[in-house]
PDB file of N, CA and C in Angstrom:
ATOM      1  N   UNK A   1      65.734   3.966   7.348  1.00  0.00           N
ATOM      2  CA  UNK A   1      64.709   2.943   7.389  1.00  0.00           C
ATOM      3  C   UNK A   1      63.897   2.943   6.106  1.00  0.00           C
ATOM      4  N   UNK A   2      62.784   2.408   5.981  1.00  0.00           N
ATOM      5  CA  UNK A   2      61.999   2.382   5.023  1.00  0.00           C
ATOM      6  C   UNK A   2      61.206   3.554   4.966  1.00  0.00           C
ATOM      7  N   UNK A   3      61.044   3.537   3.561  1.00  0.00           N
ATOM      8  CA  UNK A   3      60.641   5.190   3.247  1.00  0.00           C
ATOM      9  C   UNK A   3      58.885   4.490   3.153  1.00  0.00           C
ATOM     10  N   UNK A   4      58.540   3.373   2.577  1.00  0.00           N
ATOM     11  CA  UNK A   4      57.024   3.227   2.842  1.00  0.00           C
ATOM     12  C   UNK A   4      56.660   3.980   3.918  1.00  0.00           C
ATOM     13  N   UNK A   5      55.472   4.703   4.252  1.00  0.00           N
ATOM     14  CA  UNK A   5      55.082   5.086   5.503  1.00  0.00           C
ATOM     15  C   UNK A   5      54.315   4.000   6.058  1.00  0.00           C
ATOM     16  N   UNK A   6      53.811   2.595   5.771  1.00  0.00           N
ATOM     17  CA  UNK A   6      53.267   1.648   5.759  1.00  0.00           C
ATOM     18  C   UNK A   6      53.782   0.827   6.272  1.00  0.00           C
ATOM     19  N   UNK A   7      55.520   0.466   6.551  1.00  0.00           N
ATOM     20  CA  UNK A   7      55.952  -0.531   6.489  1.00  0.00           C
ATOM     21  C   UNK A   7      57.259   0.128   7.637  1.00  0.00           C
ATOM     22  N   UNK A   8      57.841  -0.556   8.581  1.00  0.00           N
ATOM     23  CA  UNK A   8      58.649  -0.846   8.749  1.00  0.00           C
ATOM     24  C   UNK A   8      59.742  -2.000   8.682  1.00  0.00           C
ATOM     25  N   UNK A   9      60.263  -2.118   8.692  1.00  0.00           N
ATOM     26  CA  UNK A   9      61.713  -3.359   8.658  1.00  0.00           C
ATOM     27  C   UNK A   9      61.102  -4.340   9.684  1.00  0.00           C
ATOM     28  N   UNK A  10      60.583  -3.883  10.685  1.00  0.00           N
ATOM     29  CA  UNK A  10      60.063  -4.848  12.026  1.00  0.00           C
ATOM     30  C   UNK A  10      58.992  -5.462  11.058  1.00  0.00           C
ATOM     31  N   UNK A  11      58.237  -4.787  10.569  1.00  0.00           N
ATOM     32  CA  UNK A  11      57.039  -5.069   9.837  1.00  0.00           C
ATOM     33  C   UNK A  11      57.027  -6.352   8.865  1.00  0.00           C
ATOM     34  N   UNK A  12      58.172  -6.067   8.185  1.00  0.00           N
ATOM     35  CA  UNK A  12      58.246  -6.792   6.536  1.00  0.00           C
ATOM     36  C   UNK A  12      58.891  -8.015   7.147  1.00  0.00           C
ATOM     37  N   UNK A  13      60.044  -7.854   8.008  1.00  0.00           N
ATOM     38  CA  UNK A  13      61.019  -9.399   8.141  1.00  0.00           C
ATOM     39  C   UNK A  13      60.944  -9.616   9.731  1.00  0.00           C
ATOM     40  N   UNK A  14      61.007 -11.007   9.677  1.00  0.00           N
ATOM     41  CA  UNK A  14      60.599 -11.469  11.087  1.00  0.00           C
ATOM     42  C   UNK A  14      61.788 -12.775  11.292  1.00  0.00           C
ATOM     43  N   UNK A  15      62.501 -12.477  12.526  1.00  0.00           N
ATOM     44  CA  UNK A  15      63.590 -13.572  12.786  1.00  0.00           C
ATOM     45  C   UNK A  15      63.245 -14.535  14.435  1.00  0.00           C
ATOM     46  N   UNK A  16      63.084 -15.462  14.225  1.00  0.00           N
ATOM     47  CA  UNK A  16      62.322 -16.021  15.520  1.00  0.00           C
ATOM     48  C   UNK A  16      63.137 -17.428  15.684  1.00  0.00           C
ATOM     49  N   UNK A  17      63.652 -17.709  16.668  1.00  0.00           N
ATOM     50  CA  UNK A  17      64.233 -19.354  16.729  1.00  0.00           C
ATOM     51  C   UNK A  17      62.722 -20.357  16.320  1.00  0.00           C
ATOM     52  N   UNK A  18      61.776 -20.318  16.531  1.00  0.00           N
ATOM     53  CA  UNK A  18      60.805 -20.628  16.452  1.00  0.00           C
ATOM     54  C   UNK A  18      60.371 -20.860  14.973  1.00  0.00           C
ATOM     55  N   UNK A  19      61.171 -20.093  13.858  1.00  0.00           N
ATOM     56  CA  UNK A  19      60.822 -20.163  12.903  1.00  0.00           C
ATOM     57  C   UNK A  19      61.719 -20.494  11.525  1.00  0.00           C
ATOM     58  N   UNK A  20      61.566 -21.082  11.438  1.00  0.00           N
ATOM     59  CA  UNK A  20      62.708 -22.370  10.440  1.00  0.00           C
ATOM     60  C   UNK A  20      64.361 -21.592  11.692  1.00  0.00           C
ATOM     61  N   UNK A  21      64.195 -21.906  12.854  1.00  0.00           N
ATOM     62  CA  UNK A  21      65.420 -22.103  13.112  1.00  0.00           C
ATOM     63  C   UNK A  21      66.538 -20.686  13.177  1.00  0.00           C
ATOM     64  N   UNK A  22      65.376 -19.554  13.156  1.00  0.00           N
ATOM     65  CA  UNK A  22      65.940 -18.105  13.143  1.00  0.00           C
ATOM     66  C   UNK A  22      65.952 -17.324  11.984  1.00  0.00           C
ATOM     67  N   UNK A  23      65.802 -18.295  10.616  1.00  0.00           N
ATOM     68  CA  UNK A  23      66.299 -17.372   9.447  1.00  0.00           C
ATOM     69  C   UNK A  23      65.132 -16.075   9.412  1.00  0.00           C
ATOM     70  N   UNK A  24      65.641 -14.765   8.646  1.00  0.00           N
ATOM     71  CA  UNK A  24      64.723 -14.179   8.583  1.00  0.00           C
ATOM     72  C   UNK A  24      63.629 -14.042   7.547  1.00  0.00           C
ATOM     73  N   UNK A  25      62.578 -14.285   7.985  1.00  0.00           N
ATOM     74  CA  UNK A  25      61.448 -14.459   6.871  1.00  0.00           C
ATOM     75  C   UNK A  25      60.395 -13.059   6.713  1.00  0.00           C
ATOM     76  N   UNK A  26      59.414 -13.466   5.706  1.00  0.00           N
ATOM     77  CA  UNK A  26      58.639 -12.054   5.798  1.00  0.00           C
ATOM     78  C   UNK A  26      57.373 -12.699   6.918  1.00  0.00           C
ATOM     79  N   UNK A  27      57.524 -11.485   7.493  1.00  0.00           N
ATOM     80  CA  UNK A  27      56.413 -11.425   8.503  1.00  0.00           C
ATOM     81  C   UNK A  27      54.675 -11.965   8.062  1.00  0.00           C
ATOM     82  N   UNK A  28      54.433 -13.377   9.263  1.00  0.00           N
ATOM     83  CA  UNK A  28      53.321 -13.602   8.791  1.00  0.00           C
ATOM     84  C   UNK A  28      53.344 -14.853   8.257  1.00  0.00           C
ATOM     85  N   UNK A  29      54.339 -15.330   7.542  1.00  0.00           N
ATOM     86  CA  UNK A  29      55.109 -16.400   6.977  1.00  0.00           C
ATOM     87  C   UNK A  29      56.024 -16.979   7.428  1.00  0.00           C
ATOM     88  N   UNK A  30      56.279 -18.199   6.316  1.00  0.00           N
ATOM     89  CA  UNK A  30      57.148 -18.867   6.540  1.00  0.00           C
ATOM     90  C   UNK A  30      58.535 -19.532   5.576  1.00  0.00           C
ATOM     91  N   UNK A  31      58.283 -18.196   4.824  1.00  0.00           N
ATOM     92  CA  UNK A  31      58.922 -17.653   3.362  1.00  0.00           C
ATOM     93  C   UNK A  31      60.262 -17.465   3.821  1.00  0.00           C
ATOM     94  N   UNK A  32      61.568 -17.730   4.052  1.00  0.00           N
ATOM     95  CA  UNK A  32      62.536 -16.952   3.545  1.00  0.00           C
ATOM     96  C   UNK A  32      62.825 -15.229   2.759  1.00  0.00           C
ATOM     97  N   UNK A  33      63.182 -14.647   3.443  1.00  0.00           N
ATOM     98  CA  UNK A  33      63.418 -13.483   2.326  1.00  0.00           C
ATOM     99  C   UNK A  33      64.808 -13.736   1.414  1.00  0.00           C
ATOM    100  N   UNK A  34      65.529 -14.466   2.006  1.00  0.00           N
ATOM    101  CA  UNK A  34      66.503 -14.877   1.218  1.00  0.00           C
ATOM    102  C   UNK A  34      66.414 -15.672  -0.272  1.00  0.00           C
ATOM    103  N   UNK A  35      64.651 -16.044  -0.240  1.00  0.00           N
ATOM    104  CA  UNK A  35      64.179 -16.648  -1.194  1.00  0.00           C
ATOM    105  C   UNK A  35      63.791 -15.925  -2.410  1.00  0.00           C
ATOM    106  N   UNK A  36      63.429 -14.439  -2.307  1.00  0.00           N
ATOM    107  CA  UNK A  36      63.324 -13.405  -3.177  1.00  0.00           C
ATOM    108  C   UNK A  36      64.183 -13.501  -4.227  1.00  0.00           C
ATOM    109  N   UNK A  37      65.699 -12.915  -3.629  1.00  0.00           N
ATOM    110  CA  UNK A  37      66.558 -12.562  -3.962  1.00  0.00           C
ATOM    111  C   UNK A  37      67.049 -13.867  -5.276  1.00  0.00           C
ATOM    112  N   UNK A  38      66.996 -15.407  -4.115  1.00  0.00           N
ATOM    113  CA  UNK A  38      67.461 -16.065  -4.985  1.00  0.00           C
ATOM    114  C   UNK A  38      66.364 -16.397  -6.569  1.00  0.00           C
ATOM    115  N   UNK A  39      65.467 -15.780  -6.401  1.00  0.00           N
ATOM    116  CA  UNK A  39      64.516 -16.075  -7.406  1.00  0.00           C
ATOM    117  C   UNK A  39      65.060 -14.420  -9.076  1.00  0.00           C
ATOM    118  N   UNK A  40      65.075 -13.629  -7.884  1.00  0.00           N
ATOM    119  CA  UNK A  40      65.419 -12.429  -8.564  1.00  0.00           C
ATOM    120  C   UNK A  40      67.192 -12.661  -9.309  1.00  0.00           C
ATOM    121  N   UNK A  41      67.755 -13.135  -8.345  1.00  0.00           N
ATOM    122  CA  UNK A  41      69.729 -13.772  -9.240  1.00  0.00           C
ATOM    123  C   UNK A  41      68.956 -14.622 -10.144  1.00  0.00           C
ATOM    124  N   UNK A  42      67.953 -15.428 -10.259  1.00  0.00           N
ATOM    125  CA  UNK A  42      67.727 -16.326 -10.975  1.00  0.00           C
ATOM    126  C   UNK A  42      67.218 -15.317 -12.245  1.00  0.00           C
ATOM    127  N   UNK A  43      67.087 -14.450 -12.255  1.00  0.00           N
ATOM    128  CA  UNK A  43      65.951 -14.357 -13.405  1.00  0.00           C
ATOM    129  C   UNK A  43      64.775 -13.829 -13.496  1.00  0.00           C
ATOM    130  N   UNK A  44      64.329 -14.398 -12.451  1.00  0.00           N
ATOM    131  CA  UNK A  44      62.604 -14.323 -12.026  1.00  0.00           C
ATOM    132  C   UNK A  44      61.946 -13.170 -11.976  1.00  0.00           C
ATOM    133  N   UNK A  45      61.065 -12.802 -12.804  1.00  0.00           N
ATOM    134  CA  UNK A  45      60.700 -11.193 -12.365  1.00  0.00           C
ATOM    135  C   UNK A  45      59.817 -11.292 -10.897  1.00  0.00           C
ATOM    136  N   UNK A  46      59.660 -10.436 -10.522  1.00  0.00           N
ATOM    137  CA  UNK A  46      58.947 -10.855  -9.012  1.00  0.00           C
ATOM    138  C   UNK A  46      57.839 -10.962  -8.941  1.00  0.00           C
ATOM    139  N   UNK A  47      57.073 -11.142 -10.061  1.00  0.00           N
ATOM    140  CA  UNK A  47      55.227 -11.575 -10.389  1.00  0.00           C
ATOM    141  C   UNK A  47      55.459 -13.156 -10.122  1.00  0.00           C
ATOM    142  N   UNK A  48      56.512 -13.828 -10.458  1.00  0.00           N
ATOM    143  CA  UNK A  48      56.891 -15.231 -10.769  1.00  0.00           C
ATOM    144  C   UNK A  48      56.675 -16.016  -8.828  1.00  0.00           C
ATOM    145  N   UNK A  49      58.002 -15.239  -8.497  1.00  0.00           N
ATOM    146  CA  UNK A  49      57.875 -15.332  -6.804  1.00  0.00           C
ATOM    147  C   UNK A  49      56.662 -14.917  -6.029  1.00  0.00           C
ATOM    148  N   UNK A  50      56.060 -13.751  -6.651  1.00  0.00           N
ATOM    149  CA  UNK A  50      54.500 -13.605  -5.731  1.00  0.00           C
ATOM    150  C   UNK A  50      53.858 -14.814  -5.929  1.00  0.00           C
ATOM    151  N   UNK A  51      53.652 -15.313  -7.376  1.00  0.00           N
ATOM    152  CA  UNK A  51      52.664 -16.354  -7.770  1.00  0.00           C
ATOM    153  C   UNK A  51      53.291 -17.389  -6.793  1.00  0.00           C
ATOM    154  N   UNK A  52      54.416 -18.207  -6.683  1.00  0.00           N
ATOM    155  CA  UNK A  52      54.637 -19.164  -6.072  1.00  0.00           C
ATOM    156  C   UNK A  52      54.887 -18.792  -4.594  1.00  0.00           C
ATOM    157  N   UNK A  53      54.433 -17.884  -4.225  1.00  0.00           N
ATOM    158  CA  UNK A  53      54.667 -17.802  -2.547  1.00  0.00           C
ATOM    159  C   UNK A  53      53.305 -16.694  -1.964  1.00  0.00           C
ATOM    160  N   UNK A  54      52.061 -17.043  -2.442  1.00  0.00           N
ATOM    161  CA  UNK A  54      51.064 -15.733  -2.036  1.00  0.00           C
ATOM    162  C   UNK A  54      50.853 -15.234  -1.006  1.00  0.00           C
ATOM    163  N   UNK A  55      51.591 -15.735   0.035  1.00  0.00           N
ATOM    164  CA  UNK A  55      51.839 -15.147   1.335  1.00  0.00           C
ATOM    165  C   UNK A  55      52.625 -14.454   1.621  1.00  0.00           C
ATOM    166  N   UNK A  56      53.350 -13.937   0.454  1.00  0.00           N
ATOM    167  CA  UNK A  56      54.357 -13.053   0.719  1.00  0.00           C
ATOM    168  C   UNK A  56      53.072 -12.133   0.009  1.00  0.00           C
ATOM    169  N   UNK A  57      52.881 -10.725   0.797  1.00  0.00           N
ATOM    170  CA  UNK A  57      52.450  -9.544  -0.068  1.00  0.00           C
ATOM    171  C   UNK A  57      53.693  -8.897  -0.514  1.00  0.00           C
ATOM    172  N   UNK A  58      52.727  -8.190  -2.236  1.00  0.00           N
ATOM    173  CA  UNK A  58      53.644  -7.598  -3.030  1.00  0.00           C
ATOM    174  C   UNK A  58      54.000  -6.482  -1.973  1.00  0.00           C
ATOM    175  N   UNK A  59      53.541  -5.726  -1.050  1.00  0.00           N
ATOM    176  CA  UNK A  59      53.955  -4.492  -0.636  1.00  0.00           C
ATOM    177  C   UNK A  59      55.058  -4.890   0.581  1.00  0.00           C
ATOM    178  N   UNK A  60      55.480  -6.441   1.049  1.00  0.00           N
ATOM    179  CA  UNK A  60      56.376  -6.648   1.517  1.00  0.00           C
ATOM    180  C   UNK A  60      57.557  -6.776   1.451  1.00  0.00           C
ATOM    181  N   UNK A  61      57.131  -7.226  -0.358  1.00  0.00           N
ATOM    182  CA  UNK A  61      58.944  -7.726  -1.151  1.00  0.00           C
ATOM    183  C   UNK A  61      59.684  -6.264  -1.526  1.00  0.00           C
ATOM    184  N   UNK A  62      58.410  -5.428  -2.103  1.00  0.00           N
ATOM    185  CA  UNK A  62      58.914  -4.213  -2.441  1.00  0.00           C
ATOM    186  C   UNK A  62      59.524  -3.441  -1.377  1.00  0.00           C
ATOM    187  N   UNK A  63      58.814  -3.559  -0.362  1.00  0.00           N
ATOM    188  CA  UNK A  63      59.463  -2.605   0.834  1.00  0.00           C
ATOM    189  C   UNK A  63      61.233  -2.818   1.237  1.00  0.00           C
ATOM    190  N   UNK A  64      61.590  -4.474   0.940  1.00  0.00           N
ATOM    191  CA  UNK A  64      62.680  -4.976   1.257  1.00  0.00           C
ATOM    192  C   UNK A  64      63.787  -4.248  -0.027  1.00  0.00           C
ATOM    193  N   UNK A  65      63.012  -4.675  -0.903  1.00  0.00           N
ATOM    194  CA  UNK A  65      64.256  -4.265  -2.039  1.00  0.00           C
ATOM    195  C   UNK A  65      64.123  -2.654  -1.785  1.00  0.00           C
ATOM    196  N   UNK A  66      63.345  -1.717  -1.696  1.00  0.00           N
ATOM    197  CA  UNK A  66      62.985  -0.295  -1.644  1.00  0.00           C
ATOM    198  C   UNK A  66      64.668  -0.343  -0.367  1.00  0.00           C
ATOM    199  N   UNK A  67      64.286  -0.933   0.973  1.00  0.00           N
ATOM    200  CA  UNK A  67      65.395  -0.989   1.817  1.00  0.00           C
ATOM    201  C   UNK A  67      66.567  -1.387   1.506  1.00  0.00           C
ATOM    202  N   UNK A  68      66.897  -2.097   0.198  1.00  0.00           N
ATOM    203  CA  UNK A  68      68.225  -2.253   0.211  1.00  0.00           C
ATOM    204  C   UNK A  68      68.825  -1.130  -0.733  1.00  0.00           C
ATOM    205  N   UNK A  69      68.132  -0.571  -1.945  1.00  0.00           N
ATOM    206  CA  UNK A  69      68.205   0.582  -2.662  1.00  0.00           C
ATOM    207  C   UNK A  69      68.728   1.026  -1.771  1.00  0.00           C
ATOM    208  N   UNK A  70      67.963   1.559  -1.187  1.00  0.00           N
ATOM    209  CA  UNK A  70      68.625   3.215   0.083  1.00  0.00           C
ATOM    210  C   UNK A  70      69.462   2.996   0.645  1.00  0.00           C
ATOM    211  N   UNK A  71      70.009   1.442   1.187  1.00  0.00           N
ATOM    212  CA  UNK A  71      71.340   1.458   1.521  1.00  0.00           C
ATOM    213  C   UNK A  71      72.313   1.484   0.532  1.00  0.00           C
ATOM    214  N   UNK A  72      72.107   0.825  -0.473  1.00  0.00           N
ATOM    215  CA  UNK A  72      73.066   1.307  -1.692  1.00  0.00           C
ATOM    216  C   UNK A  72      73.556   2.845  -2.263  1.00  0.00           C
ATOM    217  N   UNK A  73      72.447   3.320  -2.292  1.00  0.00           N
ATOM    218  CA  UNK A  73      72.649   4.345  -2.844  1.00  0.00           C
ATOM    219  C   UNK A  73      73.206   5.737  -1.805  1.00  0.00           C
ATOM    220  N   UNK A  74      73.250   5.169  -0.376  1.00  0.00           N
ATOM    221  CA  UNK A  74      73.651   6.058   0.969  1.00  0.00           C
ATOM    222  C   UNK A  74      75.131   5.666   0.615  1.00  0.00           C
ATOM    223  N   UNK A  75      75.298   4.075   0.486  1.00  0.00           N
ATOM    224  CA  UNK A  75      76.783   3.695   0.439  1.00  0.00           C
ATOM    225  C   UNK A  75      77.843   4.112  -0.994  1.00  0.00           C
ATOM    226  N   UNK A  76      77.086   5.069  -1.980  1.00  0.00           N
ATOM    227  CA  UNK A  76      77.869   5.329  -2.844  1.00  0.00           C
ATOM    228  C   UNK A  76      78.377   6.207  -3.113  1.00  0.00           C
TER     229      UNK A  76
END
């Protein structure tokens, strides 16, 4: 899981039919997390995506990428 002691996975991403239709977003919002990523393939450093989405907190995006690290690095 997430190594934040702050944060769990329940915490950071939230999947609800209720909310654009199931996708999973960050909790609280109505952000996509899938929207990160595509900002980050783009280029974008992630000051760029905080600025255009301030409802995402920085300690949410980080927690996600922090979670995919650790699966990477378990899977290598």
């Amino acid at each position: 899981m997430l190594r934040s002691e702050s944060h769990t996975i329940e915490s950071v991403i939230n999947s609800s039919p209720d909310i654009l239709g199931g996708t999973p977003v960050f909790t609280g919002t109505r952000v996509p997390v899938s929207t990160l990523f595509d900002y980050l393939a783009a280029g974008d450093p992630l000051e760029r995506f905080l600025d255009h989405f301030p409802t995402v907190k920085r300690e949410q995006a980080v927690a996600i990428l922090a979670e995919l690290k650790e699966k990477f690095d378990a899977a290598a």
